[in-house]
Protein backbone atom coordinates (compact mmCIF):
# COMPACT_ATOMS: atom_id res chain seq x y z
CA UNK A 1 28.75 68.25 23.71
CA UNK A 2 31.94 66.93 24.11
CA UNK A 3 35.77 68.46 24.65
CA UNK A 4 37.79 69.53 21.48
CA UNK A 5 40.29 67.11 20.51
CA UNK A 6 38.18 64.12 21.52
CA UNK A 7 35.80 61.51 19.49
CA UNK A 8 34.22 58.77 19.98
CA UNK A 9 35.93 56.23 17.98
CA UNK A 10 33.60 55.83 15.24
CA UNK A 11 35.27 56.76 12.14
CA UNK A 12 38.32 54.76 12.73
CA UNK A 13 36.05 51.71 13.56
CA UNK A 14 34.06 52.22 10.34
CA UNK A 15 37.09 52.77 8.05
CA UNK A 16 38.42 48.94 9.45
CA UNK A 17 35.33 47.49 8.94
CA UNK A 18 35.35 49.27 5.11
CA UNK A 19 39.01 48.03 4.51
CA UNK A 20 38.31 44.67 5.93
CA UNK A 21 35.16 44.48 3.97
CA UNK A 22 37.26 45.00 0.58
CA UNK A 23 40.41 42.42 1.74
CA UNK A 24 42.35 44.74 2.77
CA UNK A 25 44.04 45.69 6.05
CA UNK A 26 44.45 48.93 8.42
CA UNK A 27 47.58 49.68 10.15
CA UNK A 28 48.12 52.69 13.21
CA UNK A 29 51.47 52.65 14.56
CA UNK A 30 51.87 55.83 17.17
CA UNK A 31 55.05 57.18 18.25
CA UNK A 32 55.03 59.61 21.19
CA UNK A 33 55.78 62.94 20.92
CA UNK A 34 56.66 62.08 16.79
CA UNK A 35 53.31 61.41 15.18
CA UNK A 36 51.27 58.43 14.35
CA UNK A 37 51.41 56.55 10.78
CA UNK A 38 48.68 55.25 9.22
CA UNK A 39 48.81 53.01 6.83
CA UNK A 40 45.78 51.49 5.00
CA UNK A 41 46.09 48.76 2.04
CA UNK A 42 43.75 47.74 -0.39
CA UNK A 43 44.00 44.78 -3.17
CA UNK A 44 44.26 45.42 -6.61
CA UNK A 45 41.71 45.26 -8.98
């Protein structure tokens, strides 16, 4: 079992792979002690 508030990554490399599957792009910009933005894009239709 591991410690709360830790992972192993997986989810966050999945979701990339997803959004880089469908031409799109992933973008995590984290600013101490503020938060972290995420920003994912996906082409239109």
């Amino acid at each position: 079992m591991k410690p709360d508030g830790t992972g192993l990554g997986l989810a966050l490399a999945l979701t990339k792979r997803t959004v880089q599957t469908h031409g799109g792009t992933l973008a995590i910009q984290s600013i101490p002690e503020a938060g972290t933005i995420v920003r994912l894009k996906l082409p239109t239709a």
